[in-house]
PDB file of N, CA and C in Angstrom:
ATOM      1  N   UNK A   1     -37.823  -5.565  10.089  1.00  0.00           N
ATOM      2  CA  UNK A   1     -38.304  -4.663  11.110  1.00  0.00           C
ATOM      3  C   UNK A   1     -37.439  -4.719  12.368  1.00  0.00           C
ATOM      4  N   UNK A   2     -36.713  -6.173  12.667  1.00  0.00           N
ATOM      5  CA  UNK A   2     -35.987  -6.239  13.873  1.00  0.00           C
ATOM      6  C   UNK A   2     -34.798  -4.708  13.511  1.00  0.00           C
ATOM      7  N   UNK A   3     -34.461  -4.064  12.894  1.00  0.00           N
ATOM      8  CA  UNK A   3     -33.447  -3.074  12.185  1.00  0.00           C
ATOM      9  C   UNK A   3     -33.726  -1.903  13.257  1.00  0.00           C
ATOM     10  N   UNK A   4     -34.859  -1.489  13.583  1.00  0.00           N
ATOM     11  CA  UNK A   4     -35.715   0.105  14.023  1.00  0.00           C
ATOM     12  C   UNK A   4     -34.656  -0.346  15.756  1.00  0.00           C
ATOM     13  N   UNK A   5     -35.277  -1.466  16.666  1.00  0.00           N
ATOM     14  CA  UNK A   5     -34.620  -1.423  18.149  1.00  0.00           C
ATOM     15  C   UNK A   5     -33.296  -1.523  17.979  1.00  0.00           C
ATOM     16  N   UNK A   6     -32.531  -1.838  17.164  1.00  0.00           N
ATOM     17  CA  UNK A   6     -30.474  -2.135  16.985  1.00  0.00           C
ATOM     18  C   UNK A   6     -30.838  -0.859  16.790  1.00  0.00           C
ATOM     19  N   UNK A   7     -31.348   0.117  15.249  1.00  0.00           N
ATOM     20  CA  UNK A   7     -30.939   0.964  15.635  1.00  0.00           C
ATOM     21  C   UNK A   7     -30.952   2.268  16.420  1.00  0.00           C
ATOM     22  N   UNK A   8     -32.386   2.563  17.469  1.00  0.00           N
ATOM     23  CA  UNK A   8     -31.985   2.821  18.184  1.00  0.00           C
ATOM     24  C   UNK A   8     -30.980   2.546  19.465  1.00  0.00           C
ATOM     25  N   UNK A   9     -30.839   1.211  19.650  1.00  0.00           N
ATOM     26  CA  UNK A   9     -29.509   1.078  20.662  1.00  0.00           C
ATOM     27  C   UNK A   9     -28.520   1.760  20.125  1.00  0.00           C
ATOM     28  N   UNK A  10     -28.015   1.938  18.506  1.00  0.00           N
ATOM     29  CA  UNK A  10     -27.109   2.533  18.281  1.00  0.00           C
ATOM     30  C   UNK A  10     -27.265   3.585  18.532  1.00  0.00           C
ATOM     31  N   UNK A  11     -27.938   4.348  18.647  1.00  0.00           N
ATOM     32  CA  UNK A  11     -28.598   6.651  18.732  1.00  0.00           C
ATOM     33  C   UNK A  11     -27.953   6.251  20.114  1.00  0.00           C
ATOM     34  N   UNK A  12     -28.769   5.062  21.175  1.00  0.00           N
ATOM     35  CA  UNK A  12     -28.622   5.301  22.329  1.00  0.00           C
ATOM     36  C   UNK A  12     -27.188   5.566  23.124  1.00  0.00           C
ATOM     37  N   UNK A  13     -26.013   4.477  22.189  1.00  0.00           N
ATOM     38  CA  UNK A  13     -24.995   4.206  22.854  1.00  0.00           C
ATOM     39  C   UNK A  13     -24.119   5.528  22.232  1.00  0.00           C
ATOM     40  N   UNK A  14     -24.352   5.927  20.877  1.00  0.00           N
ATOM     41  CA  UNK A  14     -23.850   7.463  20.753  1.00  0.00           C
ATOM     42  C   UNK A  14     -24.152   8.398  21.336  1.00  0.00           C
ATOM     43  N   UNK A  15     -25.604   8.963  21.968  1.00  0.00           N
ATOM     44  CA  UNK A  15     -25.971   9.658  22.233  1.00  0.00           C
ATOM     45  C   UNK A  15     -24.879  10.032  23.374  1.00  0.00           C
ATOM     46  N   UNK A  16     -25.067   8.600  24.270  1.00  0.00           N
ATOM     47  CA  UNK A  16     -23.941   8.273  25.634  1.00  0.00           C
ATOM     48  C   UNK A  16     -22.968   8.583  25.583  1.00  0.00           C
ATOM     49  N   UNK A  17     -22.103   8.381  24.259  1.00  0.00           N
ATOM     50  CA  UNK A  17     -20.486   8.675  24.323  1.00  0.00           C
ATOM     51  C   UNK A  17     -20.227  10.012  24.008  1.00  0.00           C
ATOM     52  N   UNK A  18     -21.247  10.168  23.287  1.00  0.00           N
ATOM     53  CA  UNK A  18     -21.158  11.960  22.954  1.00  0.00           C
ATOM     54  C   UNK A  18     -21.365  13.129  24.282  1.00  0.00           C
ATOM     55  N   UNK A  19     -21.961  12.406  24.976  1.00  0.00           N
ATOM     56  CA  UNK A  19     -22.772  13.359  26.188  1.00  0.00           C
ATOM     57  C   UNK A  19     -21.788  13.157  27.326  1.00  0.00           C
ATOM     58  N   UNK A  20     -20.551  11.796  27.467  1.00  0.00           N
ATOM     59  CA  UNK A  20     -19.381  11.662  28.439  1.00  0.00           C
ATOM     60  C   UNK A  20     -18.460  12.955  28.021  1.00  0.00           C
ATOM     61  N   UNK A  21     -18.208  12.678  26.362  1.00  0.00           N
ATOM     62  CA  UNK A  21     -17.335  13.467  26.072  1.00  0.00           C
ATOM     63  C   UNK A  21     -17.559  15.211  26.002  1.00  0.00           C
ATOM     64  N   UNK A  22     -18.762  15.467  25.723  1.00  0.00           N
ATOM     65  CA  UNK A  22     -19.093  17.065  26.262  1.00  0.00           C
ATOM     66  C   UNK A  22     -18.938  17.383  24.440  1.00  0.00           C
ATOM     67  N   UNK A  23     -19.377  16.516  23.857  1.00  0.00           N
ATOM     68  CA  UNK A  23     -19.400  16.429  22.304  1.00  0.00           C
ATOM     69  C   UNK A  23     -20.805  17.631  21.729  1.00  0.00           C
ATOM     70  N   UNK A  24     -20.444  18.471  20.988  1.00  0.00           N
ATOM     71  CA  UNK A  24     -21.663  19.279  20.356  1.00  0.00           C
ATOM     72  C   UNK A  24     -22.274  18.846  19.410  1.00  0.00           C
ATOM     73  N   UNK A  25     -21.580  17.706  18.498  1.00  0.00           N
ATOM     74  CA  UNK A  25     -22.394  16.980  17.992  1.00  0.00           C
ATOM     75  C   UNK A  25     -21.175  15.444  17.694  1.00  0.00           C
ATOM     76  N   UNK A  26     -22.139  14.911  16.873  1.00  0.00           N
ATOM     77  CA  UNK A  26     -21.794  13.550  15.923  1.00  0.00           C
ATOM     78  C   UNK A  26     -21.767  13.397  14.727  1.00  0.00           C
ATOM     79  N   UNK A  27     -20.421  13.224  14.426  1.00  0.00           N
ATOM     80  CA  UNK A  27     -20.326  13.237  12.923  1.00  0.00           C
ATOM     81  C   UNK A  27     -20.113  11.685  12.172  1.00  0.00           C
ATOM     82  N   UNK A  28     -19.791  10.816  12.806  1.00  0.00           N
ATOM     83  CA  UNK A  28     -20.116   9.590  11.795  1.00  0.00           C
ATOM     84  C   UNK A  28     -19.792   8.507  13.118  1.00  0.00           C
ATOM     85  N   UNK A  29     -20.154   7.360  12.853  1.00  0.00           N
ATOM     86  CA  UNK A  29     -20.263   6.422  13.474  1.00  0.00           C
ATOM     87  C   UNK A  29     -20.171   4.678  12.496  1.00  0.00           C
ATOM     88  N   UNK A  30     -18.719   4.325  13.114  1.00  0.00           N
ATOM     89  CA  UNK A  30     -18.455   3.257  12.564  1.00  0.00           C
ATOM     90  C   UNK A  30     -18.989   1.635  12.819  1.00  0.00           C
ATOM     91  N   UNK A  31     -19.614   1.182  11.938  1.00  0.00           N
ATOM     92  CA  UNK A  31     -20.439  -0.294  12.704  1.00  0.00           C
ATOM     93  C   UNK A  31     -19.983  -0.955  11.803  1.00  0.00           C
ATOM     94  N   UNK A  32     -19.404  -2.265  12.458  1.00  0.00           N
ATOM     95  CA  UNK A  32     -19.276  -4.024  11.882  1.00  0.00           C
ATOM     96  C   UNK A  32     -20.043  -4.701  12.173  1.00  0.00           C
ATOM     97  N   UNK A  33     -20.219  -5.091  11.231  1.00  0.00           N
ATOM     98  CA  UNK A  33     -21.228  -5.942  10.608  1.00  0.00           C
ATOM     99  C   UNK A  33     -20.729  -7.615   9.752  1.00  0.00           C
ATOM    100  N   UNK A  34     -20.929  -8.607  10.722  1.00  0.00           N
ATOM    101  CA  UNK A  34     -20.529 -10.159  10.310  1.00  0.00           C
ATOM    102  C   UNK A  34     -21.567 -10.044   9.055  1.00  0.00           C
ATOM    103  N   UNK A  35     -20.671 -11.053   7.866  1.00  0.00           N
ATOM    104  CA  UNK A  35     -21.251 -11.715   6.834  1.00  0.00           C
ATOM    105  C   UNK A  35     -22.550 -12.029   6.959  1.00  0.00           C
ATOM    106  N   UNK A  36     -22.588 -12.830   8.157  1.00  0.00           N
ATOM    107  CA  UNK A  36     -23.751 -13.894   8.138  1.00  0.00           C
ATOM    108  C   UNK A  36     -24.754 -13.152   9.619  1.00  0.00           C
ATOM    109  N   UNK A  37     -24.522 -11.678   9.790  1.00  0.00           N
ATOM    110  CA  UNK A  37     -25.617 -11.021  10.610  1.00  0.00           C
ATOM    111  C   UNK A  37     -27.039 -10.965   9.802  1.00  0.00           C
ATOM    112  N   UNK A  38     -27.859 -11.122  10.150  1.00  0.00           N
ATOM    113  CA  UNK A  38     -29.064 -10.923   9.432  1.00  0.00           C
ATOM    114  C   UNK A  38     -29.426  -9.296   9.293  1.00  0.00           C
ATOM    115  N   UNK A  39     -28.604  -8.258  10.009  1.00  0.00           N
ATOM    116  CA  UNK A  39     -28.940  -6.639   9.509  1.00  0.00           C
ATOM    117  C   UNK A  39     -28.582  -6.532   8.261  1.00  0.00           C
ATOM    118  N   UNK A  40     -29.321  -5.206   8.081  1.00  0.00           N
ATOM    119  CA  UNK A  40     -29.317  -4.907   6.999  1.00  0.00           C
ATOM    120  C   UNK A  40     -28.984  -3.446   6.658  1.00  0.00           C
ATOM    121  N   UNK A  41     -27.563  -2.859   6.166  1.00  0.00           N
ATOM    122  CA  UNK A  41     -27.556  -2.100   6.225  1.00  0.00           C
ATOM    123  C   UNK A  41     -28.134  -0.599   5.534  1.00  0.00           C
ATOM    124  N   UNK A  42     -28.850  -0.930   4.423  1.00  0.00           N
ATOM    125  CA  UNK A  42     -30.218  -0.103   3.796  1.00  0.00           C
ATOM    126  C   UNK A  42     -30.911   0.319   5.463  1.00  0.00           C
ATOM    127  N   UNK A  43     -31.276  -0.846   5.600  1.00  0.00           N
ATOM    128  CA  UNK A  43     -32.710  -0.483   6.695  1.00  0.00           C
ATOM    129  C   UNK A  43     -32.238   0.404   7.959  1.00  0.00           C
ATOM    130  N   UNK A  44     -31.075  -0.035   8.574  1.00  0.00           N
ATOM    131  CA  UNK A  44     -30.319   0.792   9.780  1.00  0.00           C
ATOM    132  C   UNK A  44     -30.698   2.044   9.027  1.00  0.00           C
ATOM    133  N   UNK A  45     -29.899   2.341   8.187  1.00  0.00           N
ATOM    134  CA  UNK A  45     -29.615   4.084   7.229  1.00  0.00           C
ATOM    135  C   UNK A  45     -31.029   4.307   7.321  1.00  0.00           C
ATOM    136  N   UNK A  46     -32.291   3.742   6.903  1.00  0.00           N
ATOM    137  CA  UNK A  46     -33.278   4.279   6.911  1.00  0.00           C
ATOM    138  C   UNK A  46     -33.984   4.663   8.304  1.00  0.00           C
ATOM    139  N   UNK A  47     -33.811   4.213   9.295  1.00  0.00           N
ATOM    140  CA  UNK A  47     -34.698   4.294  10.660  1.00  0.00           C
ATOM    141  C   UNK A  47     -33.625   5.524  11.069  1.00  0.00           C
ATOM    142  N   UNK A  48     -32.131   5.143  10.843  1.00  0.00           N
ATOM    143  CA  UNK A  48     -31.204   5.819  11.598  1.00  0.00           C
ATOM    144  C   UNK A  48     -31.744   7.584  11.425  1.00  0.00           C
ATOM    145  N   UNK A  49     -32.173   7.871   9.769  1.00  0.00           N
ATOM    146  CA  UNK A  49     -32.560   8.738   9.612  1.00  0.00           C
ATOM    147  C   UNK A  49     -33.551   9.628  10.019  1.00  0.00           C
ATOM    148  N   UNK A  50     -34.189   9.028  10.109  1.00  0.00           N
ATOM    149  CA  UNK A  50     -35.732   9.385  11.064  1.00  0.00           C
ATOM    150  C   UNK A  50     -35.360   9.935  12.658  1.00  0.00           C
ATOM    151  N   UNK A  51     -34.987   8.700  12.989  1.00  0.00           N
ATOM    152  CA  UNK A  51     -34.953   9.165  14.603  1.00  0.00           C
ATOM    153  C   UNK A  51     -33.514   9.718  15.427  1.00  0.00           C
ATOM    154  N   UNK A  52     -32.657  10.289  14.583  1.00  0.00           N
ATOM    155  CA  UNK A  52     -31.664  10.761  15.091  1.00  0.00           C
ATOM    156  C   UNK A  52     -32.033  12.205  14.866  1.00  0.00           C
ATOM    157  N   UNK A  53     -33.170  12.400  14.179  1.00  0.00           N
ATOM    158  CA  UNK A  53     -33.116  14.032  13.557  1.00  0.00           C
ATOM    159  C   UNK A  53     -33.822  14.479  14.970  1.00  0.00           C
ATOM    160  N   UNK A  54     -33.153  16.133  15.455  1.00  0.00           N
ATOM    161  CA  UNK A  54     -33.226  16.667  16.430  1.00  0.00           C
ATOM    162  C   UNK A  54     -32.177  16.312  17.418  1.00  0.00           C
ATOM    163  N   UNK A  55     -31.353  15.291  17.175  1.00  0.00           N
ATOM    164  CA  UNK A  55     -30.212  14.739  18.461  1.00  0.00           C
ATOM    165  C   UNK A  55     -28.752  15.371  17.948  1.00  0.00           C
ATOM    166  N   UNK A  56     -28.042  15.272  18.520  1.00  0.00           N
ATOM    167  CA  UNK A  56     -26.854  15.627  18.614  1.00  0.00           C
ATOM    168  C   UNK A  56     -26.135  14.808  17.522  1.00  0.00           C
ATOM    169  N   UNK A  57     -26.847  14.102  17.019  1.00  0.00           N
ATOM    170  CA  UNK A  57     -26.576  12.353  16.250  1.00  0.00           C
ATOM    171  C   UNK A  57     -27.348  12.798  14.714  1.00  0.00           C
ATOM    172  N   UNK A  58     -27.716  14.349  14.525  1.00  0.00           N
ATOM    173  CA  UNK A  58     -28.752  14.686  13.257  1.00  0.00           C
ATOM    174  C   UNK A  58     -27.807  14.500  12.025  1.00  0.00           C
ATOM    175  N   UNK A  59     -27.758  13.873  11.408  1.00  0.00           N
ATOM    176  CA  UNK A  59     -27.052  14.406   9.855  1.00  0.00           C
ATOM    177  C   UNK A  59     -25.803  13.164  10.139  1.00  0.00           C
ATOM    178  N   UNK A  60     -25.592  12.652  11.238  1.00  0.00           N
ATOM    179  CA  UNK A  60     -23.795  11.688  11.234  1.00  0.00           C
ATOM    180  C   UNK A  60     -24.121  10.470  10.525  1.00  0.00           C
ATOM    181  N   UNK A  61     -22.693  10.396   9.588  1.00  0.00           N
ATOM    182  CA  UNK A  61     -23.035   9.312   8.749  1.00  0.00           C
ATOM    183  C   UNK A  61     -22.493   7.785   9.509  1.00  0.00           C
ATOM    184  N   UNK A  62     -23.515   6.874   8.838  1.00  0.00           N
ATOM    185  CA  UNK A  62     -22.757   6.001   9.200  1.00  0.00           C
ATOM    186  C   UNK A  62     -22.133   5.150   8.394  1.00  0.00           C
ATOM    187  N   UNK A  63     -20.644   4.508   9.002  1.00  0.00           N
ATOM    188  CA  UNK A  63     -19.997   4.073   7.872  1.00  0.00           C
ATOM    189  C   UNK A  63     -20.369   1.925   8.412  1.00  0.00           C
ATOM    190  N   UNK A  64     -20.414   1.402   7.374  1.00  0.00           N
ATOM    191  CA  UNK A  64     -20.283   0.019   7.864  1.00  0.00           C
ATOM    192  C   UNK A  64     -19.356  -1.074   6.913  1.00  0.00           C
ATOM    193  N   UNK A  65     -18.959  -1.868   7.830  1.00  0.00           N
ATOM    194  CA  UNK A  65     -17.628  -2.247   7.778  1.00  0.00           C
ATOM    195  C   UNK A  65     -17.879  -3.621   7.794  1.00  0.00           C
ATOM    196  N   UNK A  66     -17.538  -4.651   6.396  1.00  0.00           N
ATOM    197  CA  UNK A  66     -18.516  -6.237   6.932  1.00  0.00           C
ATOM    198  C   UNK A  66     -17.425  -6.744   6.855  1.00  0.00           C
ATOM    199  N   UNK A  67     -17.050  -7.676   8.207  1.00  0.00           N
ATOM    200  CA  UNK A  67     -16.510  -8.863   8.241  1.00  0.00           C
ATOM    201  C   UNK A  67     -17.144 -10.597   7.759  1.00  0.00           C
ATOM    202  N   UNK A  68     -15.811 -10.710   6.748  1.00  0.00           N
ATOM    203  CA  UNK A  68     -16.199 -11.823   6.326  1.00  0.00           C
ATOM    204  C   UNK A  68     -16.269 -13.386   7.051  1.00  0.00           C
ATOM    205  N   UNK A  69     -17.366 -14.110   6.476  1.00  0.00           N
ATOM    206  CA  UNK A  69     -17.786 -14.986   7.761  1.00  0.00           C
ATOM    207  C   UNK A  69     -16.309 -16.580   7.429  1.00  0.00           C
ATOM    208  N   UNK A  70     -16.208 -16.765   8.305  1.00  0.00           N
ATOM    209  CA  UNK A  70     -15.112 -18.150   8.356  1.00  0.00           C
ATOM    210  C   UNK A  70     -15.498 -18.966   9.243  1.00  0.00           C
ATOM    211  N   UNK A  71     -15.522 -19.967   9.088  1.00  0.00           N
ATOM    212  CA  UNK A  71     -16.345 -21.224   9.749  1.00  0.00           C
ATOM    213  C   UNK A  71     -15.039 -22.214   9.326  1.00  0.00           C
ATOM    214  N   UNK A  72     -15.360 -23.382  10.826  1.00  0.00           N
ATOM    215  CA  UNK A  72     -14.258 -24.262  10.898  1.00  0.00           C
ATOM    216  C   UNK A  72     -14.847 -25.448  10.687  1.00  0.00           C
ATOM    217  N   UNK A  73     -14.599 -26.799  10.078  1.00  0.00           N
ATOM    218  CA  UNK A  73     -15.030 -27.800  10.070  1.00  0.00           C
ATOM    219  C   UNK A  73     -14.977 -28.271  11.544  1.00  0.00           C
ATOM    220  N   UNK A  74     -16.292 -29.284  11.631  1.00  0.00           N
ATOM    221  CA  UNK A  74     -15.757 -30.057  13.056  1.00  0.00           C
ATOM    222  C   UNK A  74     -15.554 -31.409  12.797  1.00  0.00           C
ATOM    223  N   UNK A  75     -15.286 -31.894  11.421  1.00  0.00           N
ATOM    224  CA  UNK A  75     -14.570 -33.362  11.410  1.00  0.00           C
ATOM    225  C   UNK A  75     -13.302 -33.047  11.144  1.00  0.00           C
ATOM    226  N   UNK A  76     -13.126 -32.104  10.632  1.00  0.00           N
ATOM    227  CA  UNK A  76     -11.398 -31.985   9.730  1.00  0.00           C
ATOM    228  C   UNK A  76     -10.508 -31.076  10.227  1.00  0.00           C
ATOM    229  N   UNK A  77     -11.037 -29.911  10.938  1.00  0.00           N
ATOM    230  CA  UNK A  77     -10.627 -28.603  11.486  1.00  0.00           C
ATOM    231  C   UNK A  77      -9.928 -27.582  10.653  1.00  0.00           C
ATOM    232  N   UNK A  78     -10.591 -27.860   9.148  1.00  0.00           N
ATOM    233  CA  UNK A  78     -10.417 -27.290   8.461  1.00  0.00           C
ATOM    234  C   UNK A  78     -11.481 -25.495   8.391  1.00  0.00           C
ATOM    235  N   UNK A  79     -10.492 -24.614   8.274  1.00  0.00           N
ATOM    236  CA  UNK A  79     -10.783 -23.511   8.090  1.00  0.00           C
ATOM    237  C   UNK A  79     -10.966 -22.790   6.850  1.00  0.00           C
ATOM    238  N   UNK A  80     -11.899 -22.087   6.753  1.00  0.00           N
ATOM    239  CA  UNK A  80     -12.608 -21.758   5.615  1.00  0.00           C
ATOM    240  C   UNK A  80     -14.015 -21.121   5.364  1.00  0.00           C
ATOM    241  N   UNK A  81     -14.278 -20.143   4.491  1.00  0.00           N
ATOM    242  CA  UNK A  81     -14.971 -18.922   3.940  1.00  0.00           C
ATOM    243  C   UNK A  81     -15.911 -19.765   3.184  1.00  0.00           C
ATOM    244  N   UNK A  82     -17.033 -19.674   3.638  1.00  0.00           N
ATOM    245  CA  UNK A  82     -18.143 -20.590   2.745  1.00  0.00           C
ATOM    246  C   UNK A  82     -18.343 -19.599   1.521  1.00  0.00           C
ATOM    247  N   UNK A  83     -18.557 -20.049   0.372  1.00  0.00           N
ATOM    248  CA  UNK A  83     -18.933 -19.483  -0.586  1.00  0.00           C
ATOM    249  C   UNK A  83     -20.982 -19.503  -0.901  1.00  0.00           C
ATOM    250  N   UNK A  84     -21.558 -18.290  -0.762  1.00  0.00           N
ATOM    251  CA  UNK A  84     -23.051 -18.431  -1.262  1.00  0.00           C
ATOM    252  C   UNK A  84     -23.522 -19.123  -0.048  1.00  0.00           C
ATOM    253  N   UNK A  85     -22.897 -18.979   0.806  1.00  0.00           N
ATOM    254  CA  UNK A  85     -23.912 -19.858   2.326  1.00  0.00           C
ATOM    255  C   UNK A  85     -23.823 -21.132   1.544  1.00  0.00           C
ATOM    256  N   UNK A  86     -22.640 -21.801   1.064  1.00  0.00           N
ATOM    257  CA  UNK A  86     -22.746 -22.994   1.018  1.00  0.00           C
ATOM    258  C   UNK A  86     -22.045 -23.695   2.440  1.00  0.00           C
ATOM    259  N   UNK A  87     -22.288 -24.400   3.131  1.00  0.00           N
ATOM    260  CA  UNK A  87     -21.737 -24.368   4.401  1.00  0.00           C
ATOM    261  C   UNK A  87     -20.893 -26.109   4.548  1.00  0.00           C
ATOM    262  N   UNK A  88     -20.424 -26.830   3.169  1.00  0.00           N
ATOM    263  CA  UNK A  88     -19.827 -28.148   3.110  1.00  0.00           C
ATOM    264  C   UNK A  88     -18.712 -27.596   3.256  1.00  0.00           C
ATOM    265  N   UNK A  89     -17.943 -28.247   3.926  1.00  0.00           N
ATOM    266  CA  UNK A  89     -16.388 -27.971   4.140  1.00  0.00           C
ATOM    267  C   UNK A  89     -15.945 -29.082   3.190  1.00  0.00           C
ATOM    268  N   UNK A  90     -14.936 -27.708   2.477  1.00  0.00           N
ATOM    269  CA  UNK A  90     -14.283 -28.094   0.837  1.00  0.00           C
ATOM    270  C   UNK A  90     -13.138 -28.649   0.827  1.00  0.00           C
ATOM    271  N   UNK A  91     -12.957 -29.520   1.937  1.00  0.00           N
ATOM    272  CA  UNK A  91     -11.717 -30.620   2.545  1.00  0.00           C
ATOM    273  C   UNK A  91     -12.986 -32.019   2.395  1.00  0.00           C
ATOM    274  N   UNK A  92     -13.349 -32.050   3.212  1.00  0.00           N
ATOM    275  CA  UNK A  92     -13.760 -33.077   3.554  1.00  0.00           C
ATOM    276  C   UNK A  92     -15.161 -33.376   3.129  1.00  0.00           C
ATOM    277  N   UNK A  93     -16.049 -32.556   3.006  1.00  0.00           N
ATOM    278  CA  UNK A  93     -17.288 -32.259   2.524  1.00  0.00           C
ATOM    279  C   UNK A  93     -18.811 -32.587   3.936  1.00  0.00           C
ATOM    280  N   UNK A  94     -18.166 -32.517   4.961  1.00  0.00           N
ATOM    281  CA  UNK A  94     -18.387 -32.454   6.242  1.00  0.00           C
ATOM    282  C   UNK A  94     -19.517 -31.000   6.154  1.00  0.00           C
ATOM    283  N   UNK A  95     -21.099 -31.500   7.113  1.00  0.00           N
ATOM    284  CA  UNK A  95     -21.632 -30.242   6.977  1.00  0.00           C
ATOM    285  C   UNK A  95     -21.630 -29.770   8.112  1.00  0.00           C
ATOM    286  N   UNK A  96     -21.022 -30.200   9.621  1.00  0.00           N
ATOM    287  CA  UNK A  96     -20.967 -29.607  10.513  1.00  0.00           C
ATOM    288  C   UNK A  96     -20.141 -28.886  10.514  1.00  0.00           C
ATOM    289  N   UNK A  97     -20.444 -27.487  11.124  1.00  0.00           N
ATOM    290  CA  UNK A  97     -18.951 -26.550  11.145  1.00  0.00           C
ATOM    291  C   UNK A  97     -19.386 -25.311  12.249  1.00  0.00           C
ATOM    292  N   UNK A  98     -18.266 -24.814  12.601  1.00  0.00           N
ATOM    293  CA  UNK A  98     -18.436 -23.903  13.841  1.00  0.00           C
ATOM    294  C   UNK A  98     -18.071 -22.366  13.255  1.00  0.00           C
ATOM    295  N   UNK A  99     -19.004 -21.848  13.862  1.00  0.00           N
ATOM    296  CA  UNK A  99     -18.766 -19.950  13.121  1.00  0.00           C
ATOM    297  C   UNK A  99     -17.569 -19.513  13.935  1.00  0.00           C
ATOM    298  N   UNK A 100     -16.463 -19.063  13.220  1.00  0.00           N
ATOM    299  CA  UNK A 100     -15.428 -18.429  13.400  1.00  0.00           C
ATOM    300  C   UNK A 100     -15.450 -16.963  13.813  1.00  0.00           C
ATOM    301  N   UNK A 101     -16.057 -16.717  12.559  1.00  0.00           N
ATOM    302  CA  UNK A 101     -15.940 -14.942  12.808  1.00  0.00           C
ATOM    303  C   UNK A 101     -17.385 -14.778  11.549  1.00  0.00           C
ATOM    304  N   UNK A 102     -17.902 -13.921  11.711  1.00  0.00           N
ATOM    305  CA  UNK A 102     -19.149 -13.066  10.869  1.00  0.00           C
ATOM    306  C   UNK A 102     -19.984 -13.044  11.293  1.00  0.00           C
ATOM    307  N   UNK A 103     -20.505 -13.208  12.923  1.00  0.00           N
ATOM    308  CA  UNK A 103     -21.816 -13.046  13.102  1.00  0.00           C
ATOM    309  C   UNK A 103     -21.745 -11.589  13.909  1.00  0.00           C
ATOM    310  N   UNK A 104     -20.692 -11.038  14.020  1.00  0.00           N
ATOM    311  CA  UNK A 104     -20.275  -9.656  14.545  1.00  0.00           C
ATOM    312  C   UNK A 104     -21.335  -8.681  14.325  1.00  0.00           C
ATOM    313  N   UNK A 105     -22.004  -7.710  15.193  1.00  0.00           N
ATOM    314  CA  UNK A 105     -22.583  -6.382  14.928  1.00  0.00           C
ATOM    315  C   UNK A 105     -22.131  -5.880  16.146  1.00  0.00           C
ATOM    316  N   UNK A 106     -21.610  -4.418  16.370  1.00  0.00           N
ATOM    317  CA  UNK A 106     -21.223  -3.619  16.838  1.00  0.00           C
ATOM    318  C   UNK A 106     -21.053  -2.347  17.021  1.00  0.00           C
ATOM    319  N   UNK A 107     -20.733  -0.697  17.344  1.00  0.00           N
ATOM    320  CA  UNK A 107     -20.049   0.165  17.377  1.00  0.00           C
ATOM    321  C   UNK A 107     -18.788   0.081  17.189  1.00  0.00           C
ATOM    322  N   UNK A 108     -18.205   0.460  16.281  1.00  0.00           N
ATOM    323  CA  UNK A 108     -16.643   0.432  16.778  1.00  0.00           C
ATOM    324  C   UNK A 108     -15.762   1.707  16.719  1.00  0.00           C
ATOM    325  N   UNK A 109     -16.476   2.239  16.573  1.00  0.00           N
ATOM    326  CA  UNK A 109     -16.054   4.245  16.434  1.00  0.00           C
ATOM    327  C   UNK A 109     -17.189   5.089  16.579  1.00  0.00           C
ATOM    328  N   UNK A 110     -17.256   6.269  17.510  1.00  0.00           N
ATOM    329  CA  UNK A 110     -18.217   7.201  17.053  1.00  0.00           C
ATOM    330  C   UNK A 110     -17.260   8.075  16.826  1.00  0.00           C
ATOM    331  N   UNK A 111     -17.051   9.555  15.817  1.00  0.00           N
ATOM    332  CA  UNK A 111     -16.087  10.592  15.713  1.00  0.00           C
ATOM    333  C   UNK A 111     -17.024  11.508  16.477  1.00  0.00           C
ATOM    334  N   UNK A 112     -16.680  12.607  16.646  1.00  0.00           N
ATOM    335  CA  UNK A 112     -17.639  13.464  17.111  1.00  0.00           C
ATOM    336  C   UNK A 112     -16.887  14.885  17.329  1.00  0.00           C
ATOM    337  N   UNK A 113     -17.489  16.085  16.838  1.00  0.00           N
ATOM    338  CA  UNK A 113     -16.748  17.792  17.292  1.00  0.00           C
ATOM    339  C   UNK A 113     -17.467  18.145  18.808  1.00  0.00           C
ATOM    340  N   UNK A 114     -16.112  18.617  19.101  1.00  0.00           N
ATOM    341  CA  UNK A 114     -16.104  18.958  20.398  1.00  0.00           C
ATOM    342  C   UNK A 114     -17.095  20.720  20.122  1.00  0.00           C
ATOM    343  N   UNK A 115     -16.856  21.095  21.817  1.00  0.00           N
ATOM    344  CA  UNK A 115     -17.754  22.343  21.582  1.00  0.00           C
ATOM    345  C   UNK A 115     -16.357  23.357  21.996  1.00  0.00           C
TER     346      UNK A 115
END
């Protein structure tokens, strides 16, 4: 359910860039999405659908884009892609480790036709 407020922030922050740019509508909108974000991109598509209809934002697809998660050991400083949320670092077998990159959610494109 946390899915419905992200995605309206997303309608919100398109709505915004569309309405700077003097945009007649929105045609797709690009979001990254870390490995290890807990969204879900089914559920976005489903709310997105609902409450964009009537906006300038009616019908734009969205595309999503997952970055994969990499985590660093903190005994070994070994770098590395956990496999299955297994989170032992496969050097040393160390379970502390620091998130690198995948907890990312974002905008990172809206396209949009001008008028």
């Amino acid at each position: 359910m946390h899915e419905l407020p992200v995605t309206q922030s997303i309608l919100e922050i398109a709505l915004r860039h569309a309405q700077k740019s003097n945009a007649a509508r929105i045609v797709n909108i690009h979001i990254v999405m870390g490995e290890l974000s807990t969204m879900v991109d089914d559920s976005i598509q489903f709310y997105w659908d609902m409450i964009a209809e009537g906006t300038l934002a009616h019908g734009a697809k969205l595309h999503f884009r997952r970055v994969p998660a990499e985590l660093q050991c903190m005994a070994c400083f070994t770098k590395y892609h956990p496999k299955e949320m297994e989170l032992l670092c496969p050097n040393c077998g160390s379970v502390g480790a620091k998130v690198i990159s995948g907890e990312e959610f974002f905008v990172e494109a809206i396209d949009v036709e001008q008028t």
